[in-house]
N, C-alpha and C. Protein backbone atom coordinates (compact mmCIF):
# COMPACT_ATOMS: atom_id res chain seq x y z
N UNK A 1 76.93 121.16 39.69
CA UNK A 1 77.29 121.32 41.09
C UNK A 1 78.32 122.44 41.23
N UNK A 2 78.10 123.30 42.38
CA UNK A 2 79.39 124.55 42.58
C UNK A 2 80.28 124.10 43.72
N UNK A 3 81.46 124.33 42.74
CA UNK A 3 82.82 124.07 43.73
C UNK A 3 82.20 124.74 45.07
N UNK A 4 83.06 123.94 46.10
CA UNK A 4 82.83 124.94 47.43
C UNK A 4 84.14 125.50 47.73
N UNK A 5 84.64 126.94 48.11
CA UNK A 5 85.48 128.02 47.94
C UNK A 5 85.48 128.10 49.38
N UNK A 6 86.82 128.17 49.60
CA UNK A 6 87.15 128.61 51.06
C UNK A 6 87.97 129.99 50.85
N UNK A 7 87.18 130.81 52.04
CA UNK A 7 87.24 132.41 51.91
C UNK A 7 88.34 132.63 52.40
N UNK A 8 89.61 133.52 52.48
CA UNK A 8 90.66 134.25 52.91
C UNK A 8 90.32 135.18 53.75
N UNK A 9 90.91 134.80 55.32
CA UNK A 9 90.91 136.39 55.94
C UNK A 9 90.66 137.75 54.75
N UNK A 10 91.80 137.62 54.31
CA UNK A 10 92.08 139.09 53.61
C UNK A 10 90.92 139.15 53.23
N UNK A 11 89.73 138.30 51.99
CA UNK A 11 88.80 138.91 51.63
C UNK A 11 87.51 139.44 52.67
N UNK A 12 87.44 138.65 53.59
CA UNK A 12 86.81 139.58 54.41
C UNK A 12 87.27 140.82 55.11
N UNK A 13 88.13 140.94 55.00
CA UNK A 13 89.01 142.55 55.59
C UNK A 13 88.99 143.25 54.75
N UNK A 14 89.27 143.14 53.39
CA UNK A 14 89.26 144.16 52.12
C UNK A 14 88.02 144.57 51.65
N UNK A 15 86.59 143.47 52.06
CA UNK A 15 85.32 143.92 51.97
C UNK A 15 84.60 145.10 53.17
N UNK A 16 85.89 145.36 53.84
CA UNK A 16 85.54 146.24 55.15
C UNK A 16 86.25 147.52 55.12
N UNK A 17 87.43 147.33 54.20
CA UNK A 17 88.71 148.01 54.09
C UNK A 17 88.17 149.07 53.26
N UNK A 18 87.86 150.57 53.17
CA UNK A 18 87.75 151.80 52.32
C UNK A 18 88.61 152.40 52.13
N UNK A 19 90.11 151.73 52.48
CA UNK A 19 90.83 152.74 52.24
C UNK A 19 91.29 151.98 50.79
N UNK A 20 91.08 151.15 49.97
CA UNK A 20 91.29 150.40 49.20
C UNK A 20 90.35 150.31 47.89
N UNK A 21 89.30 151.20 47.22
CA UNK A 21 87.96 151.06 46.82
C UNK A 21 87.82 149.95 45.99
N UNK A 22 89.30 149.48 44.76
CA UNK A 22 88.80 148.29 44.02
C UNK A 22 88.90 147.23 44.58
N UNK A 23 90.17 147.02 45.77
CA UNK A 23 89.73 145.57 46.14
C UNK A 23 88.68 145.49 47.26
N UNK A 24 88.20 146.90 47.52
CA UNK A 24 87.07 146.82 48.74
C UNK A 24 85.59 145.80 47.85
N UNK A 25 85.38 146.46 46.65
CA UNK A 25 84.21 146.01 45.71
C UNK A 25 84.61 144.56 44.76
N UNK A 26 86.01 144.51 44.59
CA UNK A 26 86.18 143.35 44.09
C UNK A 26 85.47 142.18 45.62
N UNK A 27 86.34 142.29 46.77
CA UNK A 27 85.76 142.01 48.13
C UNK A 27 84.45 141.07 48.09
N UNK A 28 83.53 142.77 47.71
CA UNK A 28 82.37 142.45 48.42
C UNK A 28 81.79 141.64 47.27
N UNK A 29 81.71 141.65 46.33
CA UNK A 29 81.05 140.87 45.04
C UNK A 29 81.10 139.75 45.21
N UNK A 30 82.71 139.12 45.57
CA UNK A 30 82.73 137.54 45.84
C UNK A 30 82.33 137.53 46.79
N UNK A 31 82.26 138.15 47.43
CA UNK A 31 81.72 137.41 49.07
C UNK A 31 79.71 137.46 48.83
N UNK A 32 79.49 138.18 48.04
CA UNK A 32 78.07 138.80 47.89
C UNK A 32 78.01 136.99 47.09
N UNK A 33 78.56 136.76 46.00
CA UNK A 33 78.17 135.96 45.04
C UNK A 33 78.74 134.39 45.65
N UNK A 34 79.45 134.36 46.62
CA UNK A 34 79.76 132.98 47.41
C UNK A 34 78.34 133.16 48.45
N UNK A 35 78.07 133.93 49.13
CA UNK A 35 76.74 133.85 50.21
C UNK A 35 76.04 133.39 49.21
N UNK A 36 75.57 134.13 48.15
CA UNK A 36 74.08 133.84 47.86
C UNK A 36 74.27 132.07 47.24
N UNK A 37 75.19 131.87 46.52
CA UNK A 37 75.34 130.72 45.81
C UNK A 37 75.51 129.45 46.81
N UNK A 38 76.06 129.55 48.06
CA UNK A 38 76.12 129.06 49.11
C UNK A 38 77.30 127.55 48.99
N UNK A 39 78.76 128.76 48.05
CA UNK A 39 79.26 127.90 47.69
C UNK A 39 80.89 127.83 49.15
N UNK A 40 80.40 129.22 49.70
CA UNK A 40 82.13 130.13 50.33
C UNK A 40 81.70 129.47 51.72
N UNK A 41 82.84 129.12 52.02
CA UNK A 41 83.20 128.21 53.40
C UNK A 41 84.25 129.06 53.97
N UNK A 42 84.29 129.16 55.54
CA UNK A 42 84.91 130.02 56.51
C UNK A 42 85.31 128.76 57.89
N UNK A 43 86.56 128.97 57.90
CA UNK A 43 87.06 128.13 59.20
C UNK A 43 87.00 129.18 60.29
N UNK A 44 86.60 128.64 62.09
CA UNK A 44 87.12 129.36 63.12
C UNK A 44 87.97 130.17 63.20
N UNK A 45 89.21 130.02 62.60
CA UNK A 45 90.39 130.59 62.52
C UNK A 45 90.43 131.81 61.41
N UNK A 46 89.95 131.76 60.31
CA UNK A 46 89.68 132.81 59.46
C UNK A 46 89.20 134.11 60.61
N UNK A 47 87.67 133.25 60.95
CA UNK A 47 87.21 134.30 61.88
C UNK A 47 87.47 135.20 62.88
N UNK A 48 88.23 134.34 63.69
CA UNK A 48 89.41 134.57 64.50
C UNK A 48 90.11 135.69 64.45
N UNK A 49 90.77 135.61 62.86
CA UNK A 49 92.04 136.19 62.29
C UNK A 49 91.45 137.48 62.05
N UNK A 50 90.24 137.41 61.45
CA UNK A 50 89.24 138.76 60.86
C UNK A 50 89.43 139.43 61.88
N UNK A 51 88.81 139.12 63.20
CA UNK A 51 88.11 140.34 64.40
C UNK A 51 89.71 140.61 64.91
N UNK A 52 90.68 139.76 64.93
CA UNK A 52 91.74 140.52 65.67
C UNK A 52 92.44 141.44 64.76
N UNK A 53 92.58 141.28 63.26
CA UNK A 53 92.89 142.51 62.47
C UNK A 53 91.87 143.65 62.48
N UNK A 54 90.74 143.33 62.13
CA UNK A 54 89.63 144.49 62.49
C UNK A 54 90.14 145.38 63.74
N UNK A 55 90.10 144.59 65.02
CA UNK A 55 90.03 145.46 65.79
C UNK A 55 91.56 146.45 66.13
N UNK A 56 92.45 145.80 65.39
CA UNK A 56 94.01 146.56 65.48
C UNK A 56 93.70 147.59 63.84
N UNK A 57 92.77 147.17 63.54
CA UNK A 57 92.94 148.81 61.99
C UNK A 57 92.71 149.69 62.56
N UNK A 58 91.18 149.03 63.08
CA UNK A 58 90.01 150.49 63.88
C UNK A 58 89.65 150.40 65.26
N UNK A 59 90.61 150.94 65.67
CA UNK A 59 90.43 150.14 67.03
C UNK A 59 88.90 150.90 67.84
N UNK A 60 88.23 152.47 67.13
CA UNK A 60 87.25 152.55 67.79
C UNK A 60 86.04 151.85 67.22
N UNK A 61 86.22 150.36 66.37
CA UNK A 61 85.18 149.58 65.91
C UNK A 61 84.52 149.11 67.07
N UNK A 62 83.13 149.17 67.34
CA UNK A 62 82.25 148.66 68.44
C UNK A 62 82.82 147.00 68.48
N UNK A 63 82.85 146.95 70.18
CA UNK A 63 82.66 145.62 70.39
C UNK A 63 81.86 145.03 71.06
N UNK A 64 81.52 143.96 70.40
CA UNK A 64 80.02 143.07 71.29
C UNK A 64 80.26 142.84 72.48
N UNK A 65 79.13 143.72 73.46
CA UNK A 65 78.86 143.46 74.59
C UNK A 65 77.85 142.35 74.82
N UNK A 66 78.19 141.51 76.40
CA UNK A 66 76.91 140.98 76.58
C UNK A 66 75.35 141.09 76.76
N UNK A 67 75.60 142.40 76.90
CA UNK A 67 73.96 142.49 76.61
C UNK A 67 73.99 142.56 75.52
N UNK A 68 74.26 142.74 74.09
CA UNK A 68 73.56 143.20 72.68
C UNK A 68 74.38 141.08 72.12
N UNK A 69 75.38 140.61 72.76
CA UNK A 69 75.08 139.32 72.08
C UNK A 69 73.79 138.47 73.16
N UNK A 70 73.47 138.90 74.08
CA UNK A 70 72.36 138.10 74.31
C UNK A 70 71.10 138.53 74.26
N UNK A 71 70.77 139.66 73.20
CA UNK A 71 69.82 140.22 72.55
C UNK A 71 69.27 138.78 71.19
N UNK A 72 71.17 138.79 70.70
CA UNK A 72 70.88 137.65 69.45
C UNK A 72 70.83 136.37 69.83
N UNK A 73 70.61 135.91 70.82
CA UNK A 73 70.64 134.79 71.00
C UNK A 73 72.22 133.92 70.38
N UNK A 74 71.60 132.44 70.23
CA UNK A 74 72.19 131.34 69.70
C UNK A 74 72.41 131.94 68.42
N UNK A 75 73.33 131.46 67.61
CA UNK A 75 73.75 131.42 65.66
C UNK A 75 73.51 130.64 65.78
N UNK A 76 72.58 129.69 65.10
CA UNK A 76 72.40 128.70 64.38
C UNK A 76 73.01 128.07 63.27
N UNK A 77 73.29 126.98 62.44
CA UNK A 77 73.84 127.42 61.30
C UNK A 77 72.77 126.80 60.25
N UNK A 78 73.01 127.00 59.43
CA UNK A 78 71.90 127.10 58.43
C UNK A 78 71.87 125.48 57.67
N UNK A 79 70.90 124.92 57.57
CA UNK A 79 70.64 123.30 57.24
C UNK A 79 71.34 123.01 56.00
N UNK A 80 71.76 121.96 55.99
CA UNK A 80 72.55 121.83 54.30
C UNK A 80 73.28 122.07 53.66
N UNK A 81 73.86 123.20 54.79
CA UNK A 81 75.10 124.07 53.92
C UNK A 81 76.24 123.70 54.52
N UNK A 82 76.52 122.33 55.36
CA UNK A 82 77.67 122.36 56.06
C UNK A 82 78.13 120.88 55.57
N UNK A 83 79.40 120.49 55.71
CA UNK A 83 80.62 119.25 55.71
C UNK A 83 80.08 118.85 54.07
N UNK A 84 80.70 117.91 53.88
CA UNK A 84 80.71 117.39 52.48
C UNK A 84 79.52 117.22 51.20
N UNK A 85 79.19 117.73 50.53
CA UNK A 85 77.95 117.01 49.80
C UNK A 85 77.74 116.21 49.10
């Protein structure tokens, strides 16, 4: 069985971050190897924390309008992968 890993703001910011190249790729690997393994867990608040640092680094980072989020519809979340196992 794989531990389940709860992700750090920071690592999702440093997987975005180029001004940084080893912890940009250190970053993306765990985050690459927690998705696929479907072991890395993310609270509201992480998320939260992500888009309001994102948008104070770069501030000309696109932001979702309502027409292009109601292009995507609903997020769903994905069966099995959520609360205790």
């Amino acid at each position: 069985m794989t531990a389940l890993v709860f992700v750090d703001t920071n690592v999702l910011i440093y997987a975005q971050d180029s001004a940084n190249l080893k912890k940009q790729k250190q970053a993306q690997a765990w985050r690459r190897e927690l998705w696929l393994s479907g072991a890395g867990r993310v609270s509201f608040q992480v998320l939260q924390e992500f888009y309001v640092n994102i948008i104070q680094r770069w501030p000309r980072c696109p932001r979702p309008s309502p027409r292009r989020s109601a292009r995507f519809g609903r997020v769903e979340p994905r069966p099995g992968r959520y609360g205790p196992d």
